[in-house]
Each structure stands twice: as structure tokens, then as C-alpha cells.
PDB file of N, CA and C in Angstrom:
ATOM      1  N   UNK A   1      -4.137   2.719   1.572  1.00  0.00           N
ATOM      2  CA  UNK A   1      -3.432   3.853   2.140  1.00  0.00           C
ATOM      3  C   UNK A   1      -3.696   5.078   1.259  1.00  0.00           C
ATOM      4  N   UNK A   2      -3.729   6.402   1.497  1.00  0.00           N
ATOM      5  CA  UNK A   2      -4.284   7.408   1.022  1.00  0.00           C
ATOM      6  C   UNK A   2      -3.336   8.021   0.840  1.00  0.00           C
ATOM      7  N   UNK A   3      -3.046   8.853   0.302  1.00  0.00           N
ATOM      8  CA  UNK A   3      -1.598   9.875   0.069  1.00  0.00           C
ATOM      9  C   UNK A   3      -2.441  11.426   0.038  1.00  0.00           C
ATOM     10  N   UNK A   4      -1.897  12.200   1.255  1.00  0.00           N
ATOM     11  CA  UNK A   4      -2.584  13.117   1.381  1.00  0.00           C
ATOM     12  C   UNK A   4      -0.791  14.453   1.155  1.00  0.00           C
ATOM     13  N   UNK A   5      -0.836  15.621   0.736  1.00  0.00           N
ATOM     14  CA  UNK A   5       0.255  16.180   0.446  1.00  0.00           C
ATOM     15  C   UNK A   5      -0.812  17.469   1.067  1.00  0.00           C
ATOM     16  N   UNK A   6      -0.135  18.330   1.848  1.00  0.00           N
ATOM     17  CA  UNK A   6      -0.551  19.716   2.737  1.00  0.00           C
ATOM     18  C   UNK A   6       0.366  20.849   1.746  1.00  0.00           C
ATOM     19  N   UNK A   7      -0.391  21.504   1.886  1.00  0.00           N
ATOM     20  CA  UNK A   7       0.460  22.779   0.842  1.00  0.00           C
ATOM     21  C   UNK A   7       0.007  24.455   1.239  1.00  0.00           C
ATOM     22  N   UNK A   8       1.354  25.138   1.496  1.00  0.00           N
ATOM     23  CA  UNK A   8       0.993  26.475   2.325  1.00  0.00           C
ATOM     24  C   UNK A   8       2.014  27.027   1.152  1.00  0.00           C
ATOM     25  N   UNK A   9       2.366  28.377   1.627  1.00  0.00           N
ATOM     26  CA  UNK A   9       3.037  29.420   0.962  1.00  0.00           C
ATOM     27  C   UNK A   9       5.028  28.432   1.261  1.00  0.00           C
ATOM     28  N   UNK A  10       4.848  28.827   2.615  1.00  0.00           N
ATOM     29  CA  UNK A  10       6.522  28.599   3.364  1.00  0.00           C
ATOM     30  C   UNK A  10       6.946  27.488   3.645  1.00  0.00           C
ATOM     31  N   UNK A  11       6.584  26.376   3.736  1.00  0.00           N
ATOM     32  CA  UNK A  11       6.075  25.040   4.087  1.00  0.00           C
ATOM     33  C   UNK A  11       6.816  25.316   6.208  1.00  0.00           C
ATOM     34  N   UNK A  12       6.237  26.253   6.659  1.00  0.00           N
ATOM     35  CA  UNK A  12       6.904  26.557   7.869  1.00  0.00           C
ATOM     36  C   UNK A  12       6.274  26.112   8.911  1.00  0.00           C
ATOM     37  N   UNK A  13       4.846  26.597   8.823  1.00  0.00           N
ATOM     38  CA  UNK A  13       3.975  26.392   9.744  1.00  0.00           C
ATOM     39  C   UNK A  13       2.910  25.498   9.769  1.00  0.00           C
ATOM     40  N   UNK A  14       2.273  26.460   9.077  1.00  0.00           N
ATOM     41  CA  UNK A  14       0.781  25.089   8.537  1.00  0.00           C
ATOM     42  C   UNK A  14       0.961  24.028   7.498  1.00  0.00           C
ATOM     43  N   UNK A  15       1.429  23.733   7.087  1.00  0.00           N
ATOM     44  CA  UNK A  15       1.372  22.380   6.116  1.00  0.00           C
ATOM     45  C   UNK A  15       2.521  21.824   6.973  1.00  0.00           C
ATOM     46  N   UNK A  16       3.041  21.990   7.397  1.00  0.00           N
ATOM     47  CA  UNK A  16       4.357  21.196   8.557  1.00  0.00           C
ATOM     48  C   UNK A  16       3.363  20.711   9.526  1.00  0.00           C
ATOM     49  N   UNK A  17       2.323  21.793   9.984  1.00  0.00           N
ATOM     50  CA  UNK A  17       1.774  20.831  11.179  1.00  0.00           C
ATOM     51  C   UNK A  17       0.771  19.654  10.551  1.00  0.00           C
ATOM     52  N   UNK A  18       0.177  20.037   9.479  1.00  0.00           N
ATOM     53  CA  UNK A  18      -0.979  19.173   9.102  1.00  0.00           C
ATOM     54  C   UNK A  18      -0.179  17.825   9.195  1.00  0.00           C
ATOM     55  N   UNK A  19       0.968  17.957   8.437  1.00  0.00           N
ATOM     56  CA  UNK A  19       1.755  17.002   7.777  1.00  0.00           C
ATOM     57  C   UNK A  19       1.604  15.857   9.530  1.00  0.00           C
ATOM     58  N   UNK A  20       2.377  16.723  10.054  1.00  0.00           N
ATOM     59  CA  UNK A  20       2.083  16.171  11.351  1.00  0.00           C
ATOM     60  C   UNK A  20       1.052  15.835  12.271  1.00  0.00           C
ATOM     61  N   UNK A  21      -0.145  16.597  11.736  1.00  0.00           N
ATOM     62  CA  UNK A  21      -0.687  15.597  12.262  1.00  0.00           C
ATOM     63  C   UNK A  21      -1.372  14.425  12.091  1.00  0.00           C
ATOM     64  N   UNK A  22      -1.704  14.336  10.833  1.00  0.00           N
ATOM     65  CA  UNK A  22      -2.460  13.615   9.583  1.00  0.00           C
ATOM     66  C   UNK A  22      -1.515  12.423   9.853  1.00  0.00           C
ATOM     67  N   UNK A  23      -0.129  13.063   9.825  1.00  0.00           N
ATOM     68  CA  UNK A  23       0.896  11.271   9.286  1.00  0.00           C
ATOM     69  C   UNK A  23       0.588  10.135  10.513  1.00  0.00           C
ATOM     70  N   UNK A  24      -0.414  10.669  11.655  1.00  0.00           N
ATOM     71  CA  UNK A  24      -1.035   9.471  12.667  1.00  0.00           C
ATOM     72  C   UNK A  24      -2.036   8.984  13.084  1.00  0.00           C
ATOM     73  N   UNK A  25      -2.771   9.268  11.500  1.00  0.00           N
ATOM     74  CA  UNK A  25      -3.864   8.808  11.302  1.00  0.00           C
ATOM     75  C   UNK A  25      -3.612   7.259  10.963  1.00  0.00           C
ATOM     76  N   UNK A  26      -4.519   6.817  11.228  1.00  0.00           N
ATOM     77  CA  UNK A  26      -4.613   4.817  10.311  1.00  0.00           C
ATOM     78  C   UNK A  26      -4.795   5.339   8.843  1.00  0.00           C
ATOM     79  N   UNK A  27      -4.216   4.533   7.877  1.00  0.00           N
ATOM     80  CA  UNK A  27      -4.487   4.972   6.360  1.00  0.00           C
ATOM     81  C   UNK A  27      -4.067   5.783   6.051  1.00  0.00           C
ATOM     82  N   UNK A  28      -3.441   6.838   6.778  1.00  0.00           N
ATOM     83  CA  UNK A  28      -3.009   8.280   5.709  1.00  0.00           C
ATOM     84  C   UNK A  28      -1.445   8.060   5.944  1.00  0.00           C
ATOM     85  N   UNK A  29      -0.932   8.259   4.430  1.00  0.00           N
ATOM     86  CA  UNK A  29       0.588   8.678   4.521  1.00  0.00           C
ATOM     87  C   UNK A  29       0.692  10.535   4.145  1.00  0.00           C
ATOM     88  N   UNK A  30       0.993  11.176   4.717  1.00  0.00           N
ATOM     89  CA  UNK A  30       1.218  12.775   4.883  1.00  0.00           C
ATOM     90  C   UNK A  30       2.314  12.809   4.639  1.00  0.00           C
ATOM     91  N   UNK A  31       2.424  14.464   3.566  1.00  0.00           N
ATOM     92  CA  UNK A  31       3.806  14.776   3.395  1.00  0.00           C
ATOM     93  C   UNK A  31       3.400  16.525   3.301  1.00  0.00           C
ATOM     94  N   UNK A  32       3.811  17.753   2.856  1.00  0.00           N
ATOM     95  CA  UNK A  32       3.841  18.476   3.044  1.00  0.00           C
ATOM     96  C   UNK A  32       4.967  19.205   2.610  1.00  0.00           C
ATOM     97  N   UNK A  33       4.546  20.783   1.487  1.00  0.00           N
ATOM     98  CA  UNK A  33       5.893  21.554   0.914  1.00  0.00           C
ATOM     99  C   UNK A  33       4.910  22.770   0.850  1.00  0.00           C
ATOM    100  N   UNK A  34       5.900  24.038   0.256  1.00  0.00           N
ATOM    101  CA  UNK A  34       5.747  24.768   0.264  1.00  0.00           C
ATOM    102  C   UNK A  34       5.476  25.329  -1.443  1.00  0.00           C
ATOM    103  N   UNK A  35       4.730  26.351  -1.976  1.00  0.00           N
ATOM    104  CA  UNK A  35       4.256  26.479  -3.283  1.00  0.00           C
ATOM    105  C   UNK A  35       5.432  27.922  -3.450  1.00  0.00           C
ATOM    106  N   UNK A  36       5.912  28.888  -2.269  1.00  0.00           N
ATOM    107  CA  UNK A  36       6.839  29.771  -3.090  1.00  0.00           C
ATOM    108  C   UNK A  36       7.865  28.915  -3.467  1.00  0.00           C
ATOM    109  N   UNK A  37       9.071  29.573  -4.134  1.00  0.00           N
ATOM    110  CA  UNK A  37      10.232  29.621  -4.489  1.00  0.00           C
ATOM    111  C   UNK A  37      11.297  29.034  -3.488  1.00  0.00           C
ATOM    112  N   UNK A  38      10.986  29.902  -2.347  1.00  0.00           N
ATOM    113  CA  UNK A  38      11.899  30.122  -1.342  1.00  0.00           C
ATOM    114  C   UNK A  38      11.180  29.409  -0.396  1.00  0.00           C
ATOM    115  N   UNK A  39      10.415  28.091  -0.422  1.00  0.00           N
ATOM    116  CA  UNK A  39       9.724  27.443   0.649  1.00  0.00           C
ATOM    117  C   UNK A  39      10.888  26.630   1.390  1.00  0.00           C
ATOM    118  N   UNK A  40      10.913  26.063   2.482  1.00  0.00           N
ATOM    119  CA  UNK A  40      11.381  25.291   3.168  1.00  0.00           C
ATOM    120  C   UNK A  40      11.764  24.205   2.347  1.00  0.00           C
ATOM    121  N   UNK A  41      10.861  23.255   2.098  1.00  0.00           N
ATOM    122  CA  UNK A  41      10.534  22.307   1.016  1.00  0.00           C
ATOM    123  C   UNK A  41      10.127  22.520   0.117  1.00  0.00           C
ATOM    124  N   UNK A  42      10.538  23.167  -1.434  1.00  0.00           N
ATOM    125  CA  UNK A  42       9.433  23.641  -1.815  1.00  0.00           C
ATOM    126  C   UNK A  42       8.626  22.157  -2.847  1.00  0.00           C
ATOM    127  N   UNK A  43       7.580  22.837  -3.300  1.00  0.00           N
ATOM    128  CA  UNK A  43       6.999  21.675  -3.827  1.00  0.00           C
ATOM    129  C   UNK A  43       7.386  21.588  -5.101  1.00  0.00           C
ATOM    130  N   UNK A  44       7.002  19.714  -5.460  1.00  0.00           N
ATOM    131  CA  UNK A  44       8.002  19.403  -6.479  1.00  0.00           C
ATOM    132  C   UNK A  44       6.971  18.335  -6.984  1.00  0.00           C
ATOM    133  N   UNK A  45       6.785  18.318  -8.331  1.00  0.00           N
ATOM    134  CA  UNK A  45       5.993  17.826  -9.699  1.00  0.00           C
ATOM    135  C   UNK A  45       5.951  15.728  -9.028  1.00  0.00           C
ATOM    136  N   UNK A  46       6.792  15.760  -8.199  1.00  0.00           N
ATOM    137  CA  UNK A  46       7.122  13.948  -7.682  1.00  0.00           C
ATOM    138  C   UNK A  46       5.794  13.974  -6.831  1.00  0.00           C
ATOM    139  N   UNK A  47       5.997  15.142  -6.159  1.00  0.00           N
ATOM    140  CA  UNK A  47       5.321  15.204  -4.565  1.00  0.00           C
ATOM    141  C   UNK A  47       3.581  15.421  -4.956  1.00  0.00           C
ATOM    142  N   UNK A  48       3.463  16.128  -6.109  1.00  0.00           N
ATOM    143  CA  UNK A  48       2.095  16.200  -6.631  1.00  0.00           C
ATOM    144  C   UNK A  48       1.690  14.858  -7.375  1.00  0.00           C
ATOM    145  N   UNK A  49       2.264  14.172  -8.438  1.00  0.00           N
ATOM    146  CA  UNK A  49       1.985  13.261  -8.482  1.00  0.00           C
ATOM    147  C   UNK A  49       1.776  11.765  -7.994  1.00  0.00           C
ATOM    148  N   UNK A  50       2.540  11.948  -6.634  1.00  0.00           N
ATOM    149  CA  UNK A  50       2.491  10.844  -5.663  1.00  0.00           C
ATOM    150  C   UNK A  50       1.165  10.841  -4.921  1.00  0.00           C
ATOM    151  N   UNK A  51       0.539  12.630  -4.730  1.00  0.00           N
ATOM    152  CA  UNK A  51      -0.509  12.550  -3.732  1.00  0.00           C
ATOM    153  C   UNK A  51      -1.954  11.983  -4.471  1.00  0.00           C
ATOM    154  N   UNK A  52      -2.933  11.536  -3.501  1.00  0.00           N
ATOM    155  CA  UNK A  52      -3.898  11.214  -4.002  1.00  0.00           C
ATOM    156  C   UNK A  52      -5.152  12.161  -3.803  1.00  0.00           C
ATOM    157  N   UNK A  53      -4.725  13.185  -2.660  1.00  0.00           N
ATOM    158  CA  UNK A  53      -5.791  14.206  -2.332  1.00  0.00           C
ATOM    159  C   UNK A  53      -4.375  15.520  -1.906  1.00  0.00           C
ATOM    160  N   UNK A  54      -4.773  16.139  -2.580  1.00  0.00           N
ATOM    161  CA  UNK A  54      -3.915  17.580  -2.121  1.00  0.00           C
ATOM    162  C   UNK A  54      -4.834  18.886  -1.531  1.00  0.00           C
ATOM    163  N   UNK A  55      -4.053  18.958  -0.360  1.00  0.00           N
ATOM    164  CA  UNK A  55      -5.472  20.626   0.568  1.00  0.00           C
ATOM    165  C   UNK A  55      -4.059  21.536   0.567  1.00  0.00           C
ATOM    166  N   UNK A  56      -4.741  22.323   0.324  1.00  0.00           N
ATOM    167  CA  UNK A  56      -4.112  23.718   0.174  1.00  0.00           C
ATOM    168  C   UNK A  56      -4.419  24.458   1.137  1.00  0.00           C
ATOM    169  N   UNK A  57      -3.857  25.470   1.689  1.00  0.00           N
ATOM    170  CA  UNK A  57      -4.303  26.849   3.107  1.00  0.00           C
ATOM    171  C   UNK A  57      -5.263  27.583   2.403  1.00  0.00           C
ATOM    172  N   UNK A  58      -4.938  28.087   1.269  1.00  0.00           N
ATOM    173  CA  UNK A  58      -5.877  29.350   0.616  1.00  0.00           C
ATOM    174  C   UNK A  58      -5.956  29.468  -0.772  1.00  0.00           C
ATOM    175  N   UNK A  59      -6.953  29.891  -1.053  1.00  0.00           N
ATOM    176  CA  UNK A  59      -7.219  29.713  -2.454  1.00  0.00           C
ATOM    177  C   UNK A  59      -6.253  30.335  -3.503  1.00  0.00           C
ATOM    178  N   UNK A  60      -5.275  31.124  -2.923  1.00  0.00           N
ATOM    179  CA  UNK A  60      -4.473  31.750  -3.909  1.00  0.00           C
ATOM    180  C   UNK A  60      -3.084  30.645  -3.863  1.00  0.00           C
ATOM    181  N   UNK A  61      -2.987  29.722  -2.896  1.00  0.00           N
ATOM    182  CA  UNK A  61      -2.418  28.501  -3.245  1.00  0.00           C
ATOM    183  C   UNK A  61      -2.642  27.359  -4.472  1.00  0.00           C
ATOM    184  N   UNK A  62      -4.453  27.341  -4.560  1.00  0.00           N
ATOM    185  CA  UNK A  62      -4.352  26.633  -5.438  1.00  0.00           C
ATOM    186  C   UNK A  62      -4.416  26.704  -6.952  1.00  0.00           C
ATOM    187  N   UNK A  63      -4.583  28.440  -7.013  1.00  0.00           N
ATOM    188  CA  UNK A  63      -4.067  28.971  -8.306  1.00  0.00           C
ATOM    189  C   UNK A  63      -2.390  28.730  -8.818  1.00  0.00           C
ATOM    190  N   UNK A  64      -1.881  29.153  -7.570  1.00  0.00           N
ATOM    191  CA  UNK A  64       0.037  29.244  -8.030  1.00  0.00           C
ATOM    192  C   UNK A  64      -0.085  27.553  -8.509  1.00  0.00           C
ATOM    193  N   UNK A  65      -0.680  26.532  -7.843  1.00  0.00           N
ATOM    194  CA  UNK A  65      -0.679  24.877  -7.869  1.00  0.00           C
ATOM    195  C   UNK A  65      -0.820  24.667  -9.657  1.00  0.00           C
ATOM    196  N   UNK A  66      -2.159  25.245  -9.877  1.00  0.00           N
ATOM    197  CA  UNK A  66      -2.588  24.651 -10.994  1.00  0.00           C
ATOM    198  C   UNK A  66      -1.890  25.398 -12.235  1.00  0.00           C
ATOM    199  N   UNK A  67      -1.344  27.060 -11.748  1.00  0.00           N
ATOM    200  CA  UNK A  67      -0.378  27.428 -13.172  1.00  0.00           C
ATOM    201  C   UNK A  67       1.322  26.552 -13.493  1.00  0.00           C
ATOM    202  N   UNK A  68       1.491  26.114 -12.007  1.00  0.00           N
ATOM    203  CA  UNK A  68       3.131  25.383 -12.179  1.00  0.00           C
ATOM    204  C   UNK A  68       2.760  24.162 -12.495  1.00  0.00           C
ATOM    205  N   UNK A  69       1.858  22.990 -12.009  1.00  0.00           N
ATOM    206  CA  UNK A  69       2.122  22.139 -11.799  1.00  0.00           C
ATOM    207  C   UNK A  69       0.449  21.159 -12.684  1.00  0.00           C
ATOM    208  N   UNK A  70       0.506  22.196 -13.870  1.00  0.00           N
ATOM    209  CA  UNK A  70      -1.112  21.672 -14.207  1.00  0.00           C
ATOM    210  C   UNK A  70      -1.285  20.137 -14.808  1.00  0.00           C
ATOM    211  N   UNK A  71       0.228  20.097 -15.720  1.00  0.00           N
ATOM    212  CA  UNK A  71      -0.326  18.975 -16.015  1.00  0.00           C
ATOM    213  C   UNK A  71       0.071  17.572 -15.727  1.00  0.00           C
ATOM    214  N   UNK A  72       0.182  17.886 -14.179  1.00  0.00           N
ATOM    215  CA  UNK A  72       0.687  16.724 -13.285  1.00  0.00           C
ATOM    216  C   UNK A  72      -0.546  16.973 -12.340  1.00  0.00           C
ATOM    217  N   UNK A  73      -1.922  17.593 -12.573  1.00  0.00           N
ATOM    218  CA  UNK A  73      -2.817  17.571 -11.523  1.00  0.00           C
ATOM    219  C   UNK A  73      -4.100  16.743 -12.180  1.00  0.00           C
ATOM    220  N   UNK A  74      -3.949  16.156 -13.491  1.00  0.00           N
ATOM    221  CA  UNK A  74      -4.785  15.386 -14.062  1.00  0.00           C
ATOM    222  C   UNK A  74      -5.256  14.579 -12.836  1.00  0.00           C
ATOM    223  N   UNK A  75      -6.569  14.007 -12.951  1.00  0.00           N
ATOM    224  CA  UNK A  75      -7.175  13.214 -11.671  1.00  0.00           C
ATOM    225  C   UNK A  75      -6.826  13.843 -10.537  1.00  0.00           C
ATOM    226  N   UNK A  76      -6.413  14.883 -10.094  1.00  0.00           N
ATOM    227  CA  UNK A  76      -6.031  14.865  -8.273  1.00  0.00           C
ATOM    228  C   UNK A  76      -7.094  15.569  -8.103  1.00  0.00           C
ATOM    229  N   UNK A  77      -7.779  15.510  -6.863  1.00  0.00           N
ATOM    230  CA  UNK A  77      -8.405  16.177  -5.913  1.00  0.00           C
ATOM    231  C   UNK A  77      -7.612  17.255  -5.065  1.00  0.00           C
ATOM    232  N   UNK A  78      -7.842  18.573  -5.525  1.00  0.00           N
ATOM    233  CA  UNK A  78      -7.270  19.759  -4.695  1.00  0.00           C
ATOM    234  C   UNK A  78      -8.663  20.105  -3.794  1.00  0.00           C
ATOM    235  N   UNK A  79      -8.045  20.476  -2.235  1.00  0.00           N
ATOM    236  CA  UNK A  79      -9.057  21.040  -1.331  1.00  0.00           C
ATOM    237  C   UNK A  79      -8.400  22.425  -1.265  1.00  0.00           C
ATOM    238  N   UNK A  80      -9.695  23.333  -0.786  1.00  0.00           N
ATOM    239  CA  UNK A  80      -8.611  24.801  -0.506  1.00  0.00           C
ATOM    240  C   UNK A  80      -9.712  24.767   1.093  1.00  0.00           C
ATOM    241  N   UNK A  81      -8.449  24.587   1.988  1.00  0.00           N
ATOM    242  CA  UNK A  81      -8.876  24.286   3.850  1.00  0.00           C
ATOM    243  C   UNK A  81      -9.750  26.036   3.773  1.00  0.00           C
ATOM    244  N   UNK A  82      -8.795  26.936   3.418  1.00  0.00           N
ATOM    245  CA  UNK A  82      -9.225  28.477   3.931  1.00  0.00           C
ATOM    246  C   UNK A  82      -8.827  28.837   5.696  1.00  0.00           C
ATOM    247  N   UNK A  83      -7.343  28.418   5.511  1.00  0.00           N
ATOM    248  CA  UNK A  83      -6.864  28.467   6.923  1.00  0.00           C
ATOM    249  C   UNK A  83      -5.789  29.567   6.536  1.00  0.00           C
ATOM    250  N   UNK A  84      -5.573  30.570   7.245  1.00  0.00           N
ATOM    251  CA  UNK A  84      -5.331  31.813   6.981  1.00  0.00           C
ATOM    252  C   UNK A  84      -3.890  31.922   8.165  1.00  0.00           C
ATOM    253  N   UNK A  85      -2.672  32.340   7.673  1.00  0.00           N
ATOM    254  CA  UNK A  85      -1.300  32.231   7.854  1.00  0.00           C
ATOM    255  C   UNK A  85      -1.106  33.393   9.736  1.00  0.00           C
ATOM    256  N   UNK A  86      -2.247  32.559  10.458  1.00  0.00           N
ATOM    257  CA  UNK A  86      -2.006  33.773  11.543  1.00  0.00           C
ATOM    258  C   UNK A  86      -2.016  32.576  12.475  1.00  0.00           C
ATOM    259  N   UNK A  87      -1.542  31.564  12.542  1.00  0.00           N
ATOM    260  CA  UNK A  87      -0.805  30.548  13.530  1.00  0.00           C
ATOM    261  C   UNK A  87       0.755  29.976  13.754  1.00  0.00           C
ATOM    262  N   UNK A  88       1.023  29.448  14.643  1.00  0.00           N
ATOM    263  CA  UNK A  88       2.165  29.088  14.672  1.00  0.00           C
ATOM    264  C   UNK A  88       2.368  27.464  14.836  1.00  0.00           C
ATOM    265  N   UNK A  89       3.552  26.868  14.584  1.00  0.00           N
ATOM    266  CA  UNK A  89       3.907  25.718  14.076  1.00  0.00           C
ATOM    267  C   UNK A  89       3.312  24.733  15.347  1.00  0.00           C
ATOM    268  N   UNK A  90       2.127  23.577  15.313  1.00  0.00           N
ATOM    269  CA  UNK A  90       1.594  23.420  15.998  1.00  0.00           C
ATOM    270  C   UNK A  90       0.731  23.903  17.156  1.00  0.00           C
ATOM    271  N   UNK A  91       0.335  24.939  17.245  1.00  0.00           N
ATOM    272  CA  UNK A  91      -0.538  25.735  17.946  1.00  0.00           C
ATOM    273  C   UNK A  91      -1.553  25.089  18.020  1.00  0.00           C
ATOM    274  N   UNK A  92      -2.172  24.871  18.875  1.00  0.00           N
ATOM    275  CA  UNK A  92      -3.409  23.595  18.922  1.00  0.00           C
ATOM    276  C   UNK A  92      -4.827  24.253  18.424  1.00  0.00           C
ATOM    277  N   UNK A  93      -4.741  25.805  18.203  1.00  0.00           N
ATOM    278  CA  UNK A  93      -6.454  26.209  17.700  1.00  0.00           C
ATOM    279  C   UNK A  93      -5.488  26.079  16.401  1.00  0.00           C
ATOM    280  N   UNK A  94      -4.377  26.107  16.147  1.00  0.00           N
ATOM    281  CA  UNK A  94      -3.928  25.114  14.201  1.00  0.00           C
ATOM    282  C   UNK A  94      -4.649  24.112  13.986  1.00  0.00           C
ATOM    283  N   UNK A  95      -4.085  22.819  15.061  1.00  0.00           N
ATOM    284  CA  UNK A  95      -4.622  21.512  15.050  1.00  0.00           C
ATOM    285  C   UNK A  95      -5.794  21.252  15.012  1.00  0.00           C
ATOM    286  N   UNK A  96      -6.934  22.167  15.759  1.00  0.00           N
ATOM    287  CA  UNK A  96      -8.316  22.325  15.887  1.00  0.00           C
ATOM    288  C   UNK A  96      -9.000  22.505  14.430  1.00  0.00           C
ATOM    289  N   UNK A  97      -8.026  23.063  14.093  1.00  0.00           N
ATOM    290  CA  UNK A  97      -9.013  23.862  12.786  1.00  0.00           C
ATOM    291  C   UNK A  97      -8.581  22.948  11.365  1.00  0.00           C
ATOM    292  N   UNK A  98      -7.479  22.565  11.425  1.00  0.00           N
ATOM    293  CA  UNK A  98      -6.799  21.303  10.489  1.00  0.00           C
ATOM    294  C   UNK A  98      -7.930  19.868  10.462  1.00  0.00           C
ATOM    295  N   UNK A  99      -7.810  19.407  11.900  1.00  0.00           N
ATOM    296  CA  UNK A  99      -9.049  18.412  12.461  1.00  0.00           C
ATOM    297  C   UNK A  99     -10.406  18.692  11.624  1.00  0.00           C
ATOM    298  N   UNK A 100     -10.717  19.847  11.607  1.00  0.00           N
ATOM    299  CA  UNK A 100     -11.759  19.839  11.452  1.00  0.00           C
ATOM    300  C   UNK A 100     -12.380  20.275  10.396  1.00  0.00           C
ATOM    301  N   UNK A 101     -11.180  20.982   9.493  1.00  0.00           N
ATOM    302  CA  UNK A 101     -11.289  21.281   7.996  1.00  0.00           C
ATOM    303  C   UNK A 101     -10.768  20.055   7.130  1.00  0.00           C
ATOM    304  N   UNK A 102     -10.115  19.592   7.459  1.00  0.00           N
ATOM    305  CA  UNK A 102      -9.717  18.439   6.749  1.00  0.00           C
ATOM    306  C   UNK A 102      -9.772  16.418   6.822  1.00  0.00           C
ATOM    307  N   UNK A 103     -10.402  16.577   7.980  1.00  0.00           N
ATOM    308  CA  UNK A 103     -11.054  15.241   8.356  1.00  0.00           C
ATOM    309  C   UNK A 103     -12.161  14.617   7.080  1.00  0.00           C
ATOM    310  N   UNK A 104     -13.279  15.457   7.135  1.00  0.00           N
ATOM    311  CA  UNK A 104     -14.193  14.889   6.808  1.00  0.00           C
ATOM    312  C   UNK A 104     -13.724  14.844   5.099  1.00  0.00           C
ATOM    313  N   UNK A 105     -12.905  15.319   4.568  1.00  0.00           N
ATOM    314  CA  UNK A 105     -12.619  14.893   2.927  1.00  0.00           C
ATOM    315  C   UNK A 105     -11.626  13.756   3.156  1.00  0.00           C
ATOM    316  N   UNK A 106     -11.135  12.997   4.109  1.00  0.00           N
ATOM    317  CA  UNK A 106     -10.194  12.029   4.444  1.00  0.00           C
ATOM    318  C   UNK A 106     -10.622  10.558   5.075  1.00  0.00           C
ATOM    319  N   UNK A 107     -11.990  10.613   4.827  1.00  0.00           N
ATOM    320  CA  UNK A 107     -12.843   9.521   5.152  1.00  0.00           C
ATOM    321  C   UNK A 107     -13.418   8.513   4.419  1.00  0.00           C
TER     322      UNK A 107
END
């Protein structure tokens, strides 16, 4: 089983949907938070060290990642998708672009 953790700014939209859609894959357990302050979920030092592959929306995600949370990222694999905060919570050109940015590192 793979432990995959989705990570956006708000945890509102995009890492909520990945979360969702990933968690029905065979093999993947998905979870999903947010890197501000004020995220929904925000992310938490458990949730990084539990994952086994962490994707990020944008690259300025995985800067805030690696100054809070550096030395709980020993061994992890960070992806940065480059999916850009102009969708809404399941929107299927989301799902399209999730599918298809993040499949092939999940294989």
C-alpha cells in the first residue's frame, strides 16, 4: 500500500479533490492538508511522516514544506503537480489534470 499525502495552500479545493480521487485507486491510501496557517486541515509533521510520496500544487508549496517540516522530509519523495489554484472542488478538467499529473509517479 502506498501512502500518498496531496498538499495545496487551503486544503479546500485541490488537495481535497486529489485526496478524493486517488483514495480509489487499488494500493493507494490518500490523505490531504493544507501548508497555510489557516488551512482547513492544516498540515501536520504525523501527516508528513506517515506519507510515502508527497505532490504538492506549486512549487512555492514545496518551499513553505521543506522550511516547516524539513526534518521530517528525510527519505520522502516531494512532487510539485504545477496545478495552479483556478479550479473548483472536484471540477472534472481538476480531475483530468490530477489523473494525469499524478498517475504516472504512482505506479
Amino acid at each position: 500500500m502506498r501512502r500518498v499525502l496531496f498538499v495545496c495552500s487551503q486544503n479546500k479545493l485541490r488537495s481535497p479533490t486529489a485526496e478524493q480521487v486517488f483514495a480509489t485507486y487499488p494500493d493507494i491510501e490518500a490523505d490531504s492538508a493544507g501548508i497555510a496557517h489557516d488551512a482547513i486541515t492544516p498540515l501536520s509533521s504525523e501527516q508528513v511522516e506517515w506519507a510515502d510520496i508527497i505532490m504538492v500544487m506549486e512549487a512555492h508549496h514545496r518551499s513553505k514544506l521543506s522550511k516547516r517540516f524539513k526534518t521530517h522530509l528525510k527519505g520522502k519523495r516531494v512532487i510539485v503537480l504545477g496545478i495552479p489554484d483556478d479550479y473548483e472542488y472536484m471540477q472534472p478538467e481538476l480531475v483530468r489534470l490530477l489523473e494525469m499529473k499524478a498517475t504516472p509517479f504512482l505506479r
